[in-house]
N, C-alpha and C. Protein backbone atom coordinates (compact mmCIF):
# COMPACT_ATOMS: atom_id res chain seq x y z
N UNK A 1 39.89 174.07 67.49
CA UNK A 1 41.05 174.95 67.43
C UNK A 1 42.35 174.14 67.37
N UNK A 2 42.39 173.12 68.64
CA UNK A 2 43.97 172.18 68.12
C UNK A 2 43.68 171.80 66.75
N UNK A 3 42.49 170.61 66.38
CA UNK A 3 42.61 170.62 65.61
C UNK A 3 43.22 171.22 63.56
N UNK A 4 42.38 171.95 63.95
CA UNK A 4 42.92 173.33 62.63
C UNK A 4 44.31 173.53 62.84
N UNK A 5 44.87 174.07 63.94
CA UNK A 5 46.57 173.81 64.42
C UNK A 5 46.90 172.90 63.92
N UNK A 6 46.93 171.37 64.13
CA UNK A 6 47.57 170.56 63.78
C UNK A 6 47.58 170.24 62.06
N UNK A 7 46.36 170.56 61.90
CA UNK A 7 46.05 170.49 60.41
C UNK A 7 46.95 171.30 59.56
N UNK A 8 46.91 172.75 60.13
CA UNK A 8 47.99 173.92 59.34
C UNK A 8 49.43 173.85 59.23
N UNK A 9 49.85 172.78 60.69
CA UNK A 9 51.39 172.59 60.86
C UNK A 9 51.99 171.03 60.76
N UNK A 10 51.16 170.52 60.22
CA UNK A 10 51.25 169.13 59.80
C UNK A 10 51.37 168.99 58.52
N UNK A 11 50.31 169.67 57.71
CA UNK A 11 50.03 169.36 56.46
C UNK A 11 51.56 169.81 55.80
N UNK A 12 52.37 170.51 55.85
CA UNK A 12 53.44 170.52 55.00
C UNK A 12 54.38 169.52 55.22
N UNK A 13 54.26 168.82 55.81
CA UNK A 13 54.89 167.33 56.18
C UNK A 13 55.03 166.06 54.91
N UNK A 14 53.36 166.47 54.25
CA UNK A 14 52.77 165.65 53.17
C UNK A 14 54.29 166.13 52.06
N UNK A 15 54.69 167.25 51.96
CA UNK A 15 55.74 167.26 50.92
C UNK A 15 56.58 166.56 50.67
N UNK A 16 57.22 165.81 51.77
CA UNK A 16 58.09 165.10 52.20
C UNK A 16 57.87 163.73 51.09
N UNK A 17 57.13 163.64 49.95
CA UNK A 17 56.47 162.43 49.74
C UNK A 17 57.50 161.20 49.62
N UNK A 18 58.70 161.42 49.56
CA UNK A 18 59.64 160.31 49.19
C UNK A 18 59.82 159.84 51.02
N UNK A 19 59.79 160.27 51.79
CA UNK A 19 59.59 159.87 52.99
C UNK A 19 58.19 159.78 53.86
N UNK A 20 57.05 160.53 53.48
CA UNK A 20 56.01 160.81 53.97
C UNK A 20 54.93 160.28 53.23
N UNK A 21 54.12 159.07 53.51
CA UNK A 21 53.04 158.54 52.77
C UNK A 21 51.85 159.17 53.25
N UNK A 22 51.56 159.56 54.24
CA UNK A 22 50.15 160.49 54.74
C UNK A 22 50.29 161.08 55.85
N UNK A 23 49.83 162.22 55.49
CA UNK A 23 49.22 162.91 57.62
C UNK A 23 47.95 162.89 57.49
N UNK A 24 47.37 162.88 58.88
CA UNK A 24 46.08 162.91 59.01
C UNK A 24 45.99 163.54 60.35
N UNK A 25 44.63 164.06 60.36
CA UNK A 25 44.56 164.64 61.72
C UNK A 25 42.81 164.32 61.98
N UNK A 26 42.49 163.93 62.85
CA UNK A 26 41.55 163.70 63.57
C UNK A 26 41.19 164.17 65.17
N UNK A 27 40.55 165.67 65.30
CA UNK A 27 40.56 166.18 66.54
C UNK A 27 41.74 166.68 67.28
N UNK A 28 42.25 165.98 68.26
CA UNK A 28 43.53 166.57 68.75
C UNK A 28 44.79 166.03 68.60
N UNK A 29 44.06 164.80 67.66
CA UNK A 29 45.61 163.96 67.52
C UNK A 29 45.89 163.76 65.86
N UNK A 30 47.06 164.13 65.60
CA UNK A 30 47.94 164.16 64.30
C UNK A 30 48.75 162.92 64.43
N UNK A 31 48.57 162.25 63.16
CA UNK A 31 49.58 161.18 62.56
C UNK A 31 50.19 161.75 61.30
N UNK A 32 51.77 160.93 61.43
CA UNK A 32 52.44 161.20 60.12
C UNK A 32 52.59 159.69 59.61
N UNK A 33 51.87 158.93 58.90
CA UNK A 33 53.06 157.98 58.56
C UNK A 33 53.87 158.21 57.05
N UNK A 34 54.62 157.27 57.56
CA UNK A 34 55.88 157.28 56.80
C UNK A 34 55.92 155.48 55.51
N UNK A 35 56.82 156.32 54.99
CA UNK A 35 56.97 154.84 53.69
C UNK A 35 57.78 153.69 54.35
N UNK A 36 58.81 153.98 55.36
CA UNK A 36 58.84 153.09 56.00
C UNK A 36 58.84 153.01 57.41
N UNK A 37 58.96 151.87 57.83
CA UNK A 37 59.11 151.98 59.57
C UNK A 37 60.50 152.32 60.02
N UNK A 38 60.59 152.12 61.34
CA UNK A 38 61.75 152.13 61.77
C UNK A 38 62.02 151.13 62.68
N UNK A 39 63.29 150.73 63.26
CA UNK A 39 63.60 149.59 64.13
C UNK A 39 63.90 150.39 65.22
N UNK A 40 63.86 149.56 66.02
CA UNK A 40 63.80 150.34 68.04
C UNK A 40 64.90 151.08 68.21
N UNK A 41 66.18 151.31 67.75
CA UNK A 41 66.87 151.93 67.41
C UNK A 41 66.32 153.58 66.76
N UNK A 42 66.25 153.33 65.72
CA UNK A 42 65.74 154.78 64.80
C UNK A 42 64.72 154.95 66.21
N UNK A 43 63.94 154.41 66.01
CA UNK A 43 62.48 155.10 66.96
C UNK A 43 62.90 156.01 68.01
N UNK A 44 64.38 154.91 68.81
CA UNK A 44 64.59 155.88 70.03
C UNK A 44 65.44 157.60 69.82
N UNK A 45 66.28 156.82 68.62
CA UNK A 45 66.81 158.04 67.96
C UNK A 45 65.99 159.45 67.87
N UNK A 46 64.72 159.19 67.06
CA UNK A 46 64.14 160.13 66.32
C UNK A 46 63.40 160.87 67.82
N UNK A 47 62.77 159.68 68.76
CA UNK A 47 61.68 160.74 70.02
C UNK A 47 63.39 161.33 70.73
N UNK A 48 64.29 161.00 70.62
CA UNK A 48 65.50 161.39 71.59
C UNK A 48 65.64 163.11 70.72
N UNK A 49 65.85 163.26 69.48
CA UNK A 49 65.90 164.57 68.88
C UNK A 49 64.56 165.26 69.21
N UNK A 50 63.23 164.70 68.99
CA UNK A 50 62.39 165.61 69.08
C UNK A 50 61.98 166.06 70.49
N UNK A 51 62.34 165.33 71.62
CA UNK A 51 62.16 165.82 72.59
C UNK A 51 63.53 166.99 72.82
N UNK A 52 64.35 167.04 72.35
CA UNK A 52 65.60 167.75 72.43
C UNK A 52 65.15 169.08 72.08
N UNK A 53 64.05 168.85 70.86
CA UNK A 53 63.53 170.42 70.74
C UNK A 53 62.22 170.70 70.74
N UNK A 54 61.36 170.07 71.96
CA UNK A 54 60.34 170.82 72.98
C UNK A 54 59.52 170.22 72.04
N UNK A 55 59.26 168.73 70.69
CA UNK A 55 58.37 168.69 70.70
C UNK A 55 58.05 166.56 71.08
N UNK A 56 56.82 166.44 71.25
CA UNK A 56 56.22 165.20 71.88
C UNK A 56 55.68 164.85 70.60
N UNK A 57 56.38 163.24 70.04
CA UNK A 57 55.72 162.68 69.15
C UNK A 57 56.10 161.23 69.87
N UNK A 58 55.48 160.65 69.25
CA UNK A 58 55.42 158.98 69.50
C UNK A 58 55.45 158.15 68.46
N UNK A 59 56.90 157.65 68.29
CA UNK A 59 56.98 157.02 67.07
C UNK A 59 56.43 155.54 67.16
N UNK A 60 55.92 154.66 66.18
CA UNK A 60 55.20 153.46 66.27
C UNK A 60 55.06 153.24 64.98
N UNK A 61 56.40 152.15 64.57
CA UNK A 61 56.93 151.93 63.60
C UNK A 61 56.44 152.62 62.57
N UNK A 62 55.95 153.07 61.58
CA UNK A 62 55.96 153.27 60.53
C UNK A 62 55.18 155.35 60.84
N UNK A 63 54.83 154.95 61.91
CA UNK A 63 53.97 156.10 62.36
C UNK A 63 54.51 156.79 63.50
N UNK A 64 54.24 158.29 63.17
CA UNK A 64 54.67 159.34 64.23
C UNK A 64 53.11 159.86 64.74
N UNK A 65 52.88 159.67 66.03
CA UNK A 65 51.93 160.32 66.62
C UNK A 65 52.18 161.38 67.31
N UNK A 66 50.85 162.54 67.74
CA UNK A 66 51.32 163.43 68.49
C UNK A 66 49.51 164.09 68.89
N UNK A 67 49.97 163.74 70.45
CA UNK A 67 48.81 164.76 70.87
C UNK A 67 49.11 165.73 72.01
N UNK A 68 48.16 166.87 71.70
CA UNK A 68 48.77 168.42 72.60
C UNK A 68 48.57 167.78 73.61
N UNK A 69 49.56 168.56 74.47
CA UNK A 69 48.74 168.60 76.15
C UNK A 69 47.39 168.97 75.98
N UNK A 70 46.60 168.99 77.17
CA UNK A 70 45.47 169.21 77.58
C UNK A 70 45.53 170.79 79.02
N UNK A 71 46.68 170.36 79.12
CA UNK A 71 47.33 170.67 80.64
C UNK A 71 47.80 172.78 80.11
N UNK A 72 47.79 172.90 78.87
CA UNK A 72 48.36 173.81 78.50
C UNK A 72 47.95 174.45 77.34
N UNK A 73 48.02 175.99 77.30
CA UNK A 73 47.29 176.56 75.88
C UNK A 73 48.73 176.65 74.63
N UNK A 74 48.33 174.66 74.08
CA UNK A 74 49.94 174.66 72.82
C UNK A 74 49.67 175.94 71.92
N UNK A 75 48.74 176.03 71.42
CA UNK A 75 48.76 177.44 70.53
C UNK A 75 49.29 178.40 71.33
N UNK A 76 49.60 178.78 72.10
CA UNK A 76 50.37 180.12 72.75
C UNK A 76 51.71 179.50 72.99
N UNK A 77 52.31 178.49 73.28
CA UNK A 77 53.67 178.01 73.62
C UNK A 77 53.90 177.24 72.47
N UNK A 78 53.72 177.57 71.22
CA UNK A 78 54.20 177.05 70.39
C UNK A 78 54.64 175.20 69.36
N UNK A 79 53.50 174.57 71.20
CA UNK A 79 54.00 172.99 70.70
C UNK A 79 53.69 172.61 69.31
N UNK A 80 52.20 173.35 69.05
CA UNK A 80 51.78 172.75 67.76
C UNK A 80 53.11 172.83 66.13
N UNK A 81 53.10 174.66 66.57
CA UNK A 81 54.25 174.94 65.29
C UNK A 81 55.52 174.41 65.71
N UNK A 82 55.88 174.07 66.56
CA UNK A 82 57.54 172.79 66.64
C UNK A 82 57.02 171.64 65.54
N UNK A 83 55.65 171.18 65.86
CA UNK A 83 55.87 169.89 65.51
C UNK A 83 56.03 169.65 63.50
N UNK A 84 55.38 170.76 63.33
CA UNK A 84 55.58 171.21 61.83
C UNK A 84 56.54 171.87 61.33
């Protein structure tokens, strides 16, 4: 079930292609990477906005990770569709 979630609200990410080289999702955890990385700067930038709006990714240079809580039903509170 996360899975398929992350799959449905990830995958339009792939549009992005001039910034977005692949998503993938494997079980409960979704990757975005990107065409390029970022320096510790951007990185802190980008988790500083997305935590600003309720969602948890983990940037690692070139790659945005993200896995649901465990702790909580994300399909009912919405974490999955923030992150897409």
């Amino acid at each position: 079930k996360v899975e398929e979630a992350l799959i449905e609200h990830l995958s339009p990410l792939a549009e992005l292609d001039s910034i977005v080289k692949e998503v993938r999702v494997l079980g409960a955890i979704g990757v975005c990477e990107m065409h390029e990385g970022l320096d510790r700067d951007g990185m802190a930038r980008v988790q500083r906005q997305l935590v600003e709006e309720g969602v948890w990714l983990r940037p690692f240079g070139k790659l945005l990770y993200t896995m649901p809580p465990f702790n909580c039903d994300e399909l009912e509170d919405g974490h999955v569709q923030k992150i897409g």
